[in-house]
C-alpha atoms as a PDB file:
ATOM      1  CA  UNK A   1       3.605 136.661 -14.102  1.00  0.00           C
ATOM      2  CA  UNK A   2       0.923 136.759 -17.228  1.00  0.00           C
ATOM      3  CA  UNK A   3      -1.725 136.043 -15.177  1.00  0.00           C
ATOM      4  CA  UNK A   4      -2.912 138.824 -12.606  1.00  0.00           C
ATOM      5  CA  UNK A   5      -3.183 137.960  -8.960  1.00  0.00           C
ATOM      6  CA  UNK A   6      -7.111 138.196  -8.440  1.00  0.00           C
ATOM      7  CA  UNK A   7      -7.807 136.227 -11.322  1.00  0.00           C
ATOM      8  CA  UNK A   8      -5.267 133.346  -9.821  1.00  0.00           C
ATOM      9  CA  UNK A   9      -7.199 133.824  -6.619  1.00  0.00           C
ATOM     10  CA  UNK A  10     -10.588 133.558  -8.360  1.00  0.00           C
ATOM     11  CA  UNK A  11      -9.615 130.599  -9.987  1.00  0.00           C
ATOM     12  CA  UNK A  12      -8.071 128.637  -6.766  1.00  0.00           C
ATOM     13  CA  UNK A  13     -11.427 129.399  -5.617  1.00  0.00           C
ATOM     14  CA  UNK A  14     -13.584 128.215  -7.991  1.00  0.00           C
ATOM     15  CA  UNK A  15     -12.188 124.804  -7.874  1.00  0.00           C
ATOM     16  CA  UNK A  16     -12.083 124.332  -5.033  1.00  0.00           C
ATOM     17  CA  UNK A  17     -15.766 125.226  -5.198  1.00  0.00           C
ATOM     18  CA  UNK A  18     -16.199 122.707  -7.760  1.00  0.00           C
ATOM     19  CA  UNK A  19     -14.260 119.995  -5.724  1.00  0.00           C
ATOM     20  CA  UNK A  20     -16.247 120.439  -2.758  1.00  0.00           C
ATOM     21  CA  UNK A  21     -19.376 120.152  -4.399  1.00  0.00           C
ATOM     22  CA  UNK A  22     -18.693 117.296  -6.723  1.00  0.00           C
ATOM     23  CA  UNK A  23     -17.000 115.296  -4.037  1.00  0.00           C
ATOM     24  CA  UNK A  24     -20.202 115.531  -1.433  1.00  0.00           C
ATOM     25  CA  UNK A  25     -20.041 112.312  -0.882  1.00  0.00           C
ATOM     26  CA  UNK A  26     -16.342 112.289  -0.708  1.00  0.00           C
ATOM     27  CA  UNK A  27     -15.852 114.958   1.729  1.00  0.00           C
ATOM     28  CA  UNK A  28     -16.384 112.939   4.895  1.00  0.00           C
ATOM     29  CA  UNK A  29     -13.018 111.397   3.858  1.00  0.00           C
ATOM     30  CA  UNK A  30     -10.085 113.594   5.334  1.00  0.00           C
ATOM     31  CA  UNK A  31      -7.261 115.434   2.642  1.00  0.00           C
ATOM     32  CA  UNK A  32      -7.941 117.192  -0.148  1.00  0.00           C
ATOM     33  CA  UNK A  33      -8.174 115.102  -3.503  1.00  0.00           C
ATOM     34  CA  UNK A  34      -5.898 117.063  -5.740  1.00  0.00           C
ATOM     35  CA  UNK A  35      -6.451 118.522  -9.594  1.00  0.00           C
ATOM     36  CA  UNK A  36      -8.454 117.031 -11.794  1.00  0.00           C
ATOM     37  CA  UNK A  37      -7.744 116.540 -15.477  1.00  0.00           C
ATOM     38  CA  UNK A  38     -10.250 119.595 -16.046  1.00  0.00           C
ATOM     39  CA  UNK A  39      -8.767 121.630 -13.346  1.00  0.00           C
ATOM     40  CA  UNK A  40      -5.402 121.212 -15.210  1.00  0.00           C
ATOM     41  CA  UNK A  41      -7.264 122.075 -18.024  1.00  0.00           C
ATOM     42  CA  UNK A  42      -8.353 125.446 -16.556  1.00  0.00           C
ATOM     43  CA  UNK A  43      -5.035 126.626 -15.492  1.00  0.00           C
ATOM     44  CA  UNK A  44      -3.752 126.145 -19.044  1.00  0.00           C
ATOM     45  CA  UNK A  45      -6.202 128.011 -20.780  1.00  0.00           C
ATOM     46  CA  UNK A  46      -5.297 130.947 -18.920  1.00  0.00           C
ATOM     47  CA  UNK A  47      -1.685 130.827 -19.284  1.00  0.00           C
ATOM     48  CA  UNK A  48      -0.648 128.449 -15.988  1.00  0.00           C
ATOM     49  CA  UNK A  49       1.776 125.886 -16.679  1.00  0.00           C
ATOM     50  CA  UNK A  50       1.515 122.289 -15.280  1.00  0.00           C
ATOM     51  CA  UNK A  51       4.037 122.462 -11.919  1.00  0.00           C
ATOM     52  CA  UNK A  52       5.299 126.243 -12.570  1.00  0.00           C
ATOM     53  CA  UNK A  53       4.907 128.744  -9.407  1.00  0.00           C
ATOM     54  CA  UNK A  54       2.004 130.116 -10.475  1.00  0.00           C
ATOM     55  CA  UNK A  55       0.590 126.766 -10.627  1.00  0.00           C
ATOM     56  CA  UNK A  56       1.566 125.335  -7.211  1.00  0.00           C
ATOM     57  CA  UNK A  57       0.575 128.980  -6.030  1.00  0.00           C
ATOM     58  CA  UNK A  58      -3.208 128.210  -7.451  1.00  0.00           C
ATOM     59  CA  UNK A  59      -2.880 124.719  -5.997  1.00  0.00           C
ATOM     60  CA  UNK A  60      -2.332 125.800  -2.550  1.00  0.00           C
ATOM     61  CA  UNK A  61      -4.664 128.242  -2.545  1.00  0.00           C
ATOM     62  CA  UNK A  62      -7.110 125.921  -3.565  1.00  0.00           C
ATOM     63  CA  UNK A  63      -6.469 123.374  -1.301  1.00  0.00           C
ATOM     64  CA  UNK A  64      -7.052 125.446   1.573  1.00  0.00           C
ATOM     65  CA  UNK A  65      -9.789 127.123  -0.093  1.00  0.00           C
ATOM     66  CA  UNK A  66     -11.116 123.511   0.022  1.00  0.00           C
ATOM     67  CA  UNK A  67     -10.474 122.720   3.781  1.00  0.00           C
ATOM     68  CA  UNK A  68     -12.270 125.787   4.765  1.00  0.00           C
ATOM     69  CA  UNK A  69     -15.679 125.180   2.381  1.00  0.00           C
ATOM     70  CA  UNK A  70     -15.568 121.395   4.108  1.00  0.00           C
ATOM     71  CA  UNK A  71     -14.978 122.143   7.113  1.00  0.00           C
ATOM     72  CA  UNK A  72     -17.161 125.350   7.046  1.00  0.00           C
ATOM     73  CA  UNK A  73     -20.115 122.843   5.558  1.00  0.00           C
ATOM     74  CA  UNK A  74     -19.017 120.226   8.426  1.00  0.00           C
ATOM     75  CA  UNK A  75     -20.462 122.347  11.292  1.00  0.00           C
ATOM     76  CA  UNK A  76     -23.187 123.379   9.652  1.00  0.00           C
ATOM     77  CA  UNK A  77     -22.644 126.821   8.178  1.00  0.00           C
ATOM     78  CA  UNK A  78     -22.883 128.021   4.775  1.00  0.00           C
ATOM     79  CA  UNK A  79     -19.270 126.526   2.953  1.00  0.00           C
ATOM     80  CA  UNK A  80     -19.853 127.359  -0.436  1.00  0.00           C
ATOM     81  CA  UNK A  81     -18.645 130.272  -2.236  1.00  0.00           C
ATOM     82  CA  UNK A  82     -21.578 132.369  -3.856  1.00  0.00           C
ATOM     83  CA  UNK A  83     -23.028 132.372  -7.329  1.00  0.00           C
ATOM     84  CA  UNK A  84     -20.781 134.702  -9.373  1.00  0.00           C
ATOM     85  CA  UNK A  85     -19.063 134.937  -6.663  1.00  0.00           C
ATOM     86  CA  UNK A  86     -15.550 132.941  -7.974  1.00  0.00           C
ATOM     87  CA  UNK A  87     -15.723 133.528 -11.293  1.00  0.00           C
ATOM     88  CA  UNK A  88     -12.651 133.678 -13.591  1.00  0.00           C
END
């Protein structure tokens, strides 16, 4: 693995940081809504191949990463991830 574990993590994070709070209006709709073209673009310029482990490792990650902020944000309570908190 090129890549080192925490900056995966930090990475999953972040978009699903960014997915949460671009998709606002979105987020009343149940399931997560996947990579975007920009996330993709992220991975790669770190070293993360389209559909390799380390990819589908960030992707899960993510996607629960997601679930929590949403759901976390759903009852009330603060969902999003710091400031400089996620940062890659």
């Amino acid at each position: 693995m090129g890549v080192s574990l925490r900056r995966i993590i930090a990475l999953g994070v972040r978009i699903a940081d960014d997915l949460a709070a671009t998709s606002a209006a979105e987020a009343a709709a149940p399931g997560w809504p996947g990579f975007r073209e920009e996330d993709w673009g992220s991975l790669s310029r770190v070293g993360i191949e389209r559909w390799s482990a380390d990819a589908i490792f960030v992707e899960a990650l993510a996607r629960h990463a997601f679930e929590v902020i949403v759901s976390r944000e759903r009852a009330g309570g603060a969902g999003r991830v710091a400031p400089g908190r996620a940062t890659v």
